[in-house]
C-alpha atoms as a PDB file:
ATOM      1  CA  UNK A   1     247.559 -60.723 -74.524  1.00  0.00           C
ATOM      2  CA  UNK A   2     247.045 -57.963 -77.145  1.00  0.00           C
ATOM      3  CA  UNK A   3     250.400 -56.706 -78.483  1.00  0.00           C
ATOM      4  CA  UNK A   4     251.492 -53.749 -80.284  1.00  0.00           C
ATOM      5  CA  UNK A   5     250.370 -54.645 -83.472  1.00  0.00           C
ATOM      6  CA  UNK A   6     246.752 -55.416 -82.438  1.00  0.00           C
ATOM      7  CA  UNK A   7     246.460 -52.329 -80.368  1.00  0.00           C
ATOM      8  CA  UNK A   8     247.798 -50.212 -83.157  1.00  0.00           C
ATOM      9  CA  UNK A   9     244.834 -51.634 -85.309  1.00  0.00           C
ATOM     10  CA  UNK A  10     242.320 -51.938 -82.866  1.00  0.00           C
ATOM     11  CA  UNK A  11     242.998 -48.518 -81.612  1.00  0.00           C
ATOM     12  CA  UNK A  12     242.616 -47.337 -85.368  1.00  0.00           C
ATOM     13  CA  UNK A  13     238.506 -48.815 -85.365  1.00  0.00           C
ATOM     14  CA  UNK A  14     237.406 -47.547 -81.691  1.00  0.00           C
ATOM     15  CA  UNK A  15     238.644 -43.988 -82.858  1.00  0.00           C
ATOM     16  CA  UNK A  16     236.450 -43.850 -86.025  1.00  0.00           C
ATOM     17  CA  UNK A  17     233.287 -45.564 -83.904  1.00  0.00           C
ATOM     18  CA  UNK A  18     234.442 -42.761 -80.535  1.00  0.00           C
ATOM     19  CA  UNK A  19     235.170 -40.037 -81.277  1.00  0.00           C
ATOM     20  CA  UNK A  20     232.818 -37.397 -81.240  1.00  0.00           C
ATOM     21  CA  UNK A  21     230.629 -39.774 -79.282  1.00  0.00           C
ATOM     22  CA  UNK A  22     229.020 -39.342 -75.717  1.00  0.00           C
ATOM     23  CA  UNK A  23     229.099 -41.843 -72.586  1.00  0.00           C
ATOM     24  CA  UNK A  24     225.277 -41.331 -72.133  1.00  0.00           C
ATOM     25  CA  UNK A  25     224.973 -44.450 -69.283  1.00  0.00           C
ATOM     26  CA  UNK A  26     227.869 -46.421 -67.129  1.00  0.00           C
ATOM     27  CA  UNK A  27     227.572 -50.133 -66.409  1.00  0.00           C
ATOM     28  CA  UNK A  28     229.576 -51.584 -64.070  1.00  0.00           C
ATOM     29  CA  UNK A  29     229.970 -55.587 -63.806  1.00  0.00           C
ATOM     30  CA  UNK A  30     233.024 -55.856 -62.526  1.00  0.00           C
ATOM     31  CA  UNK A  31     234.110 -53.020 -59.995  1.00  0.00           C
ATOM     32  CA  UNK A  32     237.852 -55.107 -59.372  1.00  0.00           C
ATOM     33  CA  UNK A  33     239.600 -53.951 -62.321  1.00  0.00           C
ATOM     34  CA  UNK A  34     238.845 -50.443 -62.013  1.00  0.00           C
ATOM     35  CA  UNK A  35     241.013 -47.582 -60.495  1.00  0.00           C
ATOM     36  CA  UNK A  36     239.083 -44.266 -59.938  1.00  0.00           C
ATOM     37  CA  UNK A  37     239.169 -41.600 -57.515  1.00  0.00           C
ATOM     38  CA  UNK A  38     235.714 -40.937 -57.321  1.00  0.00           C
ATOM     39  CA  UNK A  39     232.158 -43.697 -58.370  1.00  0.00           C
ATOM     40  CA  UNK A  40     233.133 -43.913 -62.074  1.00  0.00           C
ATOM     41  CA  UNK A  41     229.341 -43.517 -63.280  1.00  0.00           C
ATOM     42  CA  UNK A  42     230.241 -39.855 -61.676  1.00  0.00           C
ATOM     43  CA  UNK A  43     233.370 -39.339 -63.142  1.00  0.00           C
ATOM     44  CA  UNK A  44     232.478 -40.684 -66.636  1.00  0.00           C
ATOM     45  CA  UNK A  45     228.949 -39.164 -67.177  1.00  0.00           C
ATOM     46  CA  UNK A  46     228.582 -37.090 -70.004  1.00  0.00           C
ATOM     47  CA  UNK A  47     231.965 -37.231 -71.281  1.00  0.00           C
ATOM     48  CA  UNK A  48     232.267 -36.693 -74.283  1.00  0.00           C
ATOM     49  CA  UNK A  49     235.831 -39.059 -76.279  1.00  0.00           C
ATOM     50  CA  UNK A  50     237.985 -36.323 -78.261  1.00  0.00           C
ATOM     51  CA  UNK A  51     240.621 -39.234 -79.683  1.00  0.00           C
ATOM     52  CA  UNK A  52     242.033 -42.973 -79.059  1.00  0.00           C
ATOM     53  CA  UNK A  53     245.837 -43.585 -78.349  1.00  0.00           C
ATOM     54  CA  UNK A  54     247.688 -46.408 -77.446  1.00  0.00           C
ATOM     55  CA  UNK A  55     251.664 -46.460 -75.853  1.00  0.00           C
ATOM     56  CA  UNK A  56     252.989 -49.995 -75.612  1.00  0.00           C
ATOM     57  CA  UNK A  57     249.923 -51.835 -74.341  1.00  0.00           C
ATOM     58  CA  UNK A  58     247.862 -49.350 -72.840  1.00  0.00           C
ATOM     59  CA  UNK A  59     245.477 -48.126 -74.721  1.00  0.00           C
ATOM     60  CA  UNK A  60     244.092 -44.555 -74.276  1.00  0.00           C
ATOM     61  CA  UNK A  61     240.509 -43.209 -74.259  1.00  0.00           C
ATOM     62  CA  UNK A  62     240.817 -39.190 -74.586  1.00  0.00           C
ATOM     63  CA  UNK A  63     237.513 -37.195 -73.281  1.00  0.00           C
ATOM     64  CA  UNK A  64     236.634 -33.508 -73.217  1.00  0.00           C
ATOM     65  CA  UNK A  65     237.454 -33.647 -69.483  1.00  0.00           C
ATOM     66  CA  UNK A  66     239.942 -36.653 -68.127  1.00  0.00           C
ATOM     67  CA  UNK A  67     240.619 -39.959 -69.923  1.00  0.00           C
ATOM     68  CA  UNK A  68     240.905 -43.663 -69.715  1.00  0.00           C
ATOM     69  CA  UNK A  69     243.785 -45.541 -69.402  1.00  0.00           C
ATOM     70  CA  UNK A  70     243.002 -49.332 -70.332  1.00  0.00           C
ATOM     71  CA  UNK A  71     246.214 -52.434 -69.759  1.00  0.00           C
ATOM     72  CA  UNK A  72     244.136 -55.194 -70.594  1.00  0.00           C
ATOM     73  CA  UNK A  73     247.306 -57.572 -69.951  1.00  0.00           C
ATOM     74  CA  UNK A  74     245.962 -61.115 -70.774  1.00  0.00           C
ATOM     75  CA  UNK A  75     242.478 -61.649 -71.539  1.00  0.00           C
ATOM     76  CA  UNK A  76     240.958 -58.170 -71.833  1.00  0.00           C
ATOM     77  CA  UNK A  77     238.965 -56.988 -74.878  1.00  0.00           C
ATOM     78  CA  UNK A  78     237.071 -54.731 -76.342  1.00  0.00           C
ATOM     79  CA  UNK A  79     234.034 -54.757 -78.114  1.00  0.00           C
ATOM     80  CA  UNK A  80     231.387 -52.278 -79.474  1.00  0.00           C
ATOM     81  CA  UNK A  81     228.082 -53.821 -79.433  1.00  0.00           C
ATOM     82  CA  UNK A  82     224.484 -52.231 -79.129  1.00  0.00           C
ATOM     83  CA  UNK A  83     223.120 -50.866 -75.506  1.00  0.00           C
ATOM     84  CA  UNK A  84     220.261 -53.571 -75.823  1.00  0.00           C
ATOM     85  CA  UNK A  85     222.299 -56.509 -76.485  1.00  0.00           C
ATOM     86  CA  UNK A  86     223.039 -58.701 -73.832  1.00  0.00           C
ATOM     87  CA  UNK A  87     225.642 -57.969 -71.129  1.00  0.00           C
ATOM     88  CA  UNK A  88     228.238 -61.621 -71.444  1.00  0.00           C
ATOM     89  CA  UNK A  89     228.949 -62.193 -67.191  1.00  0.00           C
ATOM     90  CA  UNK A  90     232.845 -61.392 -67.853  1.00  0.00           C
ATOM     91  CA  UNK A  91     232.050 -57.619 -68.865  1.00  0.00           C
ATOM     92  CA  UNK A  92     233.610 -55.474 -66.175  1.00  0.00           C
ATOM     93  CA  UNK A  93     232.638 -51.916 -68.055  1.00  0.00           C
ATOM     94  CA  UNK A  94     230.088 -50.984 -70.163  1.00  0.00           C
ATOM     95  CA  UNK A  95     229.866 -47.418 -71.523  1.00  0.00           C
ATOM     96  CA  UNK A  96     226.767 -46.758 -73.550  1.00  0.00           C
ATOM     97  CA  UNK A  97     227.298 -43.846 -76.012  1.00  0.00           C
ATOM     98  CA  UNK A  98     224.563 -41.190 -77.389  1.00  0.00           C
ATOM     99  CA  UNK A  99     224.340 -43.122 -80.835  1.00  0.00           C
ATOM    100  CA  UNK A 100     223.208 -46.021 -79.253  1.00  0.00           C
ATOM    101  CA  UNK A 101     226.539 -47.976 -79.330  1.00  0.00           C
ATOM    102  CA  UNK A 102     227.650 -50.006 -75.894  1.00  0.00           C
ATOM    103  CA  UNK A 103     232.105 -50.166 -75.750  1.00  0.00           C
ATOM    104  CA  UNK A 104     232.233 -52.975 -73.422  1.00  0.00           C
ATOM    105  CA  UNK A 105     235.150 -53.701 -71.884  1.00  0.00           C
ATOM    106  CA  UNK A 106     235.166 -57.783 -71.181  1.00  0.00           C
ATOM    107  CA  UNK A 107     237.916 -59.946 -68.640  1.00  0.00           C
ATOM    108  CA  UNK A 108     237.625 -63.303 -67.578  1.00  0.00           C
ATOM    109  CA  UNK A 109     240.988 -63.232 -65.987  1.00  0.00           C
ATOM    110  CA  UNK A 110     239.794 -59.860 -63.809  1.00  0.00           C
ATOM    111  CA  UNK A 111     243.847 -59.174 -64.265  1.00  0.00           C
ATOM    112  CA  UNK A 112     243.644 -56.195 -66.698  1.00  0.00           C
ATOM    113  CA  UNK A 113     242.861 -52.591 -65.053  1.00  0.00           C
ATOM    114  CA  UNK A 114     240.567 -49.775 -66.159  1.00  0.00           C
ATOM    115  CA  UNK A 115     242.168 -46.103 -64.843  1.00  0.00           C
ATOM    116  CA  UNK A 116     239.745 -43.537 -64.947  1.00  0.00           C
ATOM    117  CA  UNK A 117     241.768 -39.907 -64.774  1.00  0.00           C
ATOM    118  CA  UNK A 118     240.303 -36.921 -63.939  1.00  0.00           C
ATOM    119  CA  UNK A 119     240.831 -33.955 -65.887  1.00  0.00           C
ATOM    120  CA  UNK A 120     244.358 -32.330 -65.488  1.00  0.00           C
ATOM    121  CA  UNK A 121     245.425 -35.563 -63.306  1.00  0.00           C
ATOM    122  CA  UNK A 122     248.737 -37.597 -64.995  1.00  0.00           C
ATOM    123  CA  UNK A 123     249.227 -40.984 -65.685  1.00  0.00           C
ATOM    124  CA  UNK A 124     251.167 -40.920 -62.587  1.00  0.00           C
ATOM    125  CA  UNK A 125     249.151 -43.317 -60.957  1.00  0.00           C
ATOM    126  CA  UNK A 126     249.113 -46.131 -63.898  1.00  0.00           C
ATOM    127  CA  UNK A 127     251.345 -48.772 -63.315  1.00  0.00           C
ATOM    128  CA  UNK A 128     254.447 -49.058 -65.196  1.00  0.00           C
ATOM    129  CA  UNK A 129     253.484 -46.382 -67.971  1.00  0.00           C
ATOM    130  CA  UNK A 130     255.905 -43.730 -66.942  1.00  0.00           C
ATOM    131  CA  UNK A 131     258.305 -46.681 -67.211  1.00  0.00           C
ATOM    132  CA  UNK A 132     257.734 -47.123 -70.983  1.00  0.00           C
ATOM    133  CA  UNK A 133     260.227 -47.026 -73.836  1.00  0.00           C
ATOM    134  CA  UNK A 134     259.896 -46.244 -77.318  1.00  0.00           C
ATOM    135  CA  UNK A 135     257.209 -47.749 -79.180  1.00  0.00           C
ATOM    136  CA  UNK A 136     257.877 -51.022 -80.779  1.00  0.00           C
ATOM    137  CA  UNK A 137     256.383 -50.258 -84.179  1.00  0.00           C
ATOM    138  CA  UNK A 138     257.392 -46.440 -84.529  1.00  0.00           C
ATOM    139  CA  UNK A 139     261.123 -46.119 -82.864  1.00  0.00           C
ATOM    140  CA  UNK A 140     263.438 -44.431 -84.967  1.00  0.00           C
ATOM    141  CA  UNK A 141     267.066 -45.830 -83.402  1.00  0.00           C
ATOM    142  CA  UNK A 142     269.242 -47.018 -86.645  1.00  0.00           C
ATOM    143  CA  UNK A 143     270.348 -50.180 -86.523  1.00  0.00           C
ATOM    144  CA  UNK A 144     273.950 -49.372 -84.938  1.00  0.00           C
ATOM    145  CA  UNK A 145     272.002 -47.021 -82.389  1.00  0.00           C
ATOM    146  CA  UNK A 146     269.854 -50.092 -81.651  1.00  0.00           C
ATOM    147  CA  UNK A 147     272.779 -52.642 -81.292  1.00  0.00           C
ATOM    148  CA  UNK A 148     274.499 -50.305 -78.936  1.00  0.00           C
ATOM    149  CA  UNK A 149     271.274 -50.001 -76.642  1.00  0.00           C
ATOM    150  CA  UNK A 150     270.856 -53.633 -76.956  1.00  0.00           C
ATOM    151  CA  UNK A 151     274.072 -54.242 -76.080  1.00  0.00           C
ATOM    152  CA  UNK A 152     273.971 -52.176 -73.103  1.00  0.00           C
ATOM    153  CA  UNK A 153     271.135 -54.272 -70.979  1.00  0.00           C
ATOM    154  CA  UNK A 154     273.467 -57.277 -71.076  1.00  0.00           C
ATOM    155  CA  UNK A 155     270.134 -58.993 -71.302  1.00  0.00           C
ATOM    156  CA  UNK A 156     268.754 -62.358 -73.418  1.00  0.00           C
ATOM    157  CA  UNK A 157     267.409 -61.847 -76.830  1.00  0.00           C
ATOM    158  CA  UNK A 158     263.987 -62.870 -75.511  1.00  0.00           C
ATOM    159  CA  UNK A 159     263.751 -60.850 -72.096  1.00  0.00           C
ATOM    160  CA  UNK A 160     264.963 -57.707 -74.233  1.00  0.00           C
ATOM    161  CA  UNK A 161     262.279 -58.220 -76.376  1.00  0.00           C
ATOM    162  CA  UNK A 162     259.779 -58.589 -73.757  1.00  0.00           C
ATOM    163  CA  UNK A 163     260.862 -55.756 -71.589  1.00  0.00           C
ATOM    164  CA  UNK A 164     258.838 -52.604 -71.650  1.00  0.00           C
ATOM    165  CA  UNK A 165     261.322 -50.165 -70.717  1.00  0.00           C
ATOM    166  CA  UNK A 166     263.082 -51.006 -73.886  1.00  0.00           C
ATOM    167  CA  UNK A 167     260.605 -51.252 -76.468  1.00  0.00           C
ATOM    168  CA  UNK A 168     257.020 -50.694 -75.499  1.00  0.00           C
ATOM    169  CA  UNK A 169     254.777 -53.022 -76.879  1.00  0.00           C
ATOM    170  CA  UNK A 170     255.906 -56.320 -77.487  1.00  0.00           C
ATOM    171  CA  UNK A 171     255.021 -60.035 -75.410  1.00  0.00           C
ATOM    172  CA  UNK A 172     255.010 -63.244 -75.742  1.00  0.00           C
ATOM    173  CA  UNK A 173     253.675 -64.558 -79.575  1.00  0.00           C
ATOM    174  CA  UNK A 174     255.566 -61.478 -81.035  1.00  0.00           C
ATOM    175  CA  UNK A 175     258.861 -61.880 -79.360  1.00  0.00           C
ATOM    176  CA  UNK A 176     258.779 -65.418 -80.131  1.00  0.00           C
ATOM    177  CA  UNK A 177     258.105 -64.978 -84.055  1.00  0.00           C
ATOM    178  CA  UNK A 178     261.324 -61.914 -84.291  1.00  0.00           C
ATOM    179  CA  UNK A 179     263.477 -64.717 -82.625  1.00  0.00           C
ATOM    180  CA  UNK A 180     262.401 -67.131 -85.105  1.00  0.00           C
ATOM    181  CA  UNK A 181     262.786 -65.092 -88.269  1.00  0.00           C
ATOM    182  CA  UNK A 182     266.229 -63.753 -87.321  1.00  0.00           C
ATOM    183  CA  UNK A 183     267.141 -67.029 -86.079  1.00  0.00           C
ATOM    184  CA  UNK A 184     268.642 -66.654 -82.810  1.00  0.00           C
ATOM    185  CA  UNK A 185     267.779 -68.377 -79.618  1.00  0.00           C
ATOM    186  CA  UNK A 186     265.653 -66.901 -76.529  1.00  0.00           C
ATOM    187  CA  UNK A 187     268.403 -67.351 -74.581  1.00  0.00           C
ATOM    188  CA  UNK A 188     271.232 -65.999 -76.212  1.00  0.00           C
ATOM    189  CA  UNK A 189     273.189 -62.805 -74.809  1.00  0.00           C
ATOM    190  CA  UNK A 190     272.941 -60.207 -76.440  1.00  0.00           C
ATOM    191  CA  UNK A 191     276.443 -59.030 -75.849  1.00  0.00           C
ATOM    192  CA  UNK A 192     277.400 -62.516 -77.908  1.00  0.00           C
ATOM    193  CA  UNK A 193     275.391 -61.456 -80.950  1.00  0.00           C
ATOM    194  CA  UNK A 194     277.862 -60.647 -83.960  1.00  0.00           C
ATOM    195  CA  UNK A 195     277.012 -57.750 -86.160  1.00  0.00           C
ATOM    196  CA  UNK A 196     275.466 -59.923 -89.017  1.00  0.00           C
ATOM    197  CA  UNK A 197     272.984 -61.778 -86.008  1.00  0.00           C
ATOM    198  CA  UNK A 198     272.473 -58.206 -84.469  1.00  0.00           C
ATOM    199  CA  UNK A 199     271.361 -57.021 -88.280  1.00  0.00           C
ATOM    200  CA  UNK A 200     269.314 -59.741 -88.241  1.00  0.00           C
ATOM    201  CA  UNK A 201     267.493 -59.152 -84.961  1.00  0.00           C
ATOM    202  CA  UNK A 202     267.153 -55.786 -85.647  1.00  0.00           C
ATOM    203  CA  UNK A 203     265.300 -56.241 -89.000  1.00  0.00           C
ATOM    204  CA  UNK A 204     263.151 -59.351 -88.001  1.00  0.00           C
ATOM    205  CA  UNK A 205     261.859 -57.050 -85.564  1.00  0.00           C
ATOM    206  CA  UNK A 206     261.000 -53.873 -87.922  1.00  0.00           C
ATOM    207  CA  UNK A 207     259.730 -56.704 -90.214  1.00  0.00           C
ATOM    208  CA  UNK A 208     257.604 -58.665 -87.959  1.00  0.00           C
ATOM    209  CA  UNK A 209     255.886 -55.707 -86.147  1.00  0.00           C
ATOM    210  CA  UNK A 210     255.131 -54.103 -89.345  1.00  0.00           C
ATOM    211  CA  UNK A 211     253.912 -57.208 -91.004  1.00  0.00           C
ATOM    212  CA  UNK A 212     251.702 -57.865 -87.629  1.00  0.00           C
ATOM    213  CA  UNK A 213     250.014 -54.951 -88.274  1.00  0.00           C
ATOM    214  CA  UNK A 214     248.640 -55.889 -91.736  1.00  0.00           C
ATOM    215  CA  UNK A 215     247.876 -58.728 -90.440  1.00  0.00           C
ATOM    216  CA  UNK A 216     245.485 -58.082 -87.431  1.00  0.00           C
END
């Protein structure tokens, strides 16, 4: 499942290769993961992508009119590849771009979901985004600010971690590599941490999310 640090990165490449770009033909393979109001090869046509974002684990497709909003949750990916090359059976979307490009969206799980917004609509309708705390690579909270919000949920170190109204961005591999640099076990409360372990947790997790990004 692609984390913060990978969609920080990956977000960085599809910008460069997007922007600027039009969707001149819509594929469709897999019309399950999708979430539109209207056919998507209408509400996609001629768009033209103005910038890339990502919050937590969505990742964000700006256009001139409307965008994409893309959770890929545990096997989606992304590729750019060219229009002629051949379309793999797992690609749900493929959006073929004026340059000659294909961004193909590919899912062998069919669990992630592509939202397709119209223009002026809000991400009202996207599971879970309104929901979203800060972002796990970019939050500002000192470390006493953090301890006290940590301390707060009453939670494990582990489900903290993973929960997305806390800190947006962070799953599985990540939370388990914080826990193991600042040396505290998944299931520890964080209301038992002391204020070296809290230090700790709070620095393994600046480190490791930082460090993840060089990385991808």
């Amino acid at each position: 499942m692609p984390e913060w640090p990978d969609l920080h990165v990956v977000r960085g490449r599809l910008e460069k290769a997007l922007v600027g770009r039009e969707i001149a033909l819509v594929r469709v393979g897999d019309p399950t993961v999708l979430r539109a109001t209207k056919p998507i090869e209408t509400a996609l046509a001629h768009r033209r992508f103005t910038g890339v974002r990502h919050r937590g684990k969505f990742l964000i497709f700006d256009l001139d009119k409307g965008a994409i909003v893309v959770n890929p949750m545990l096997a989606g990916v992304f590729e750019l590849a060219h229009a002629d090359a051949k379309l793999t059976r797992t690609t749900a979307l493929s959006l073929v771009l004026d340059d000659g490009k294909d961004l193909r969206y590919r899912d062998d799980k069919r669990m992630g979901k592509v939202h397709v917004l119209e223009d002026g609509e809000g991400t009202s309708s996207v599971h879970g985004f309104g929901d979203l705390g800060p972002e796990a690579g970019e939050f500002t909270w000192s470390e006493r600010e953090f301890a006290e919000r940590a301390r707060a949920t009453r939670r494990e170190v582990r489900n903290l971690l993973q929960d997305q109204t806390f800190l947006a961005g962070i799953g599985n591999a990540y939370a388990d590599e914080i826990l193991w640099e600042a040396k505290l076990h998944p299931k520890r409360r964080v209301a038992t941490l002391s204020a070296e372990e809290m230090g700790r947790f709070y620095r393994a997790l600046k480190d490791v999310v930082a460090r993840g990004v060089l990385q991808v």
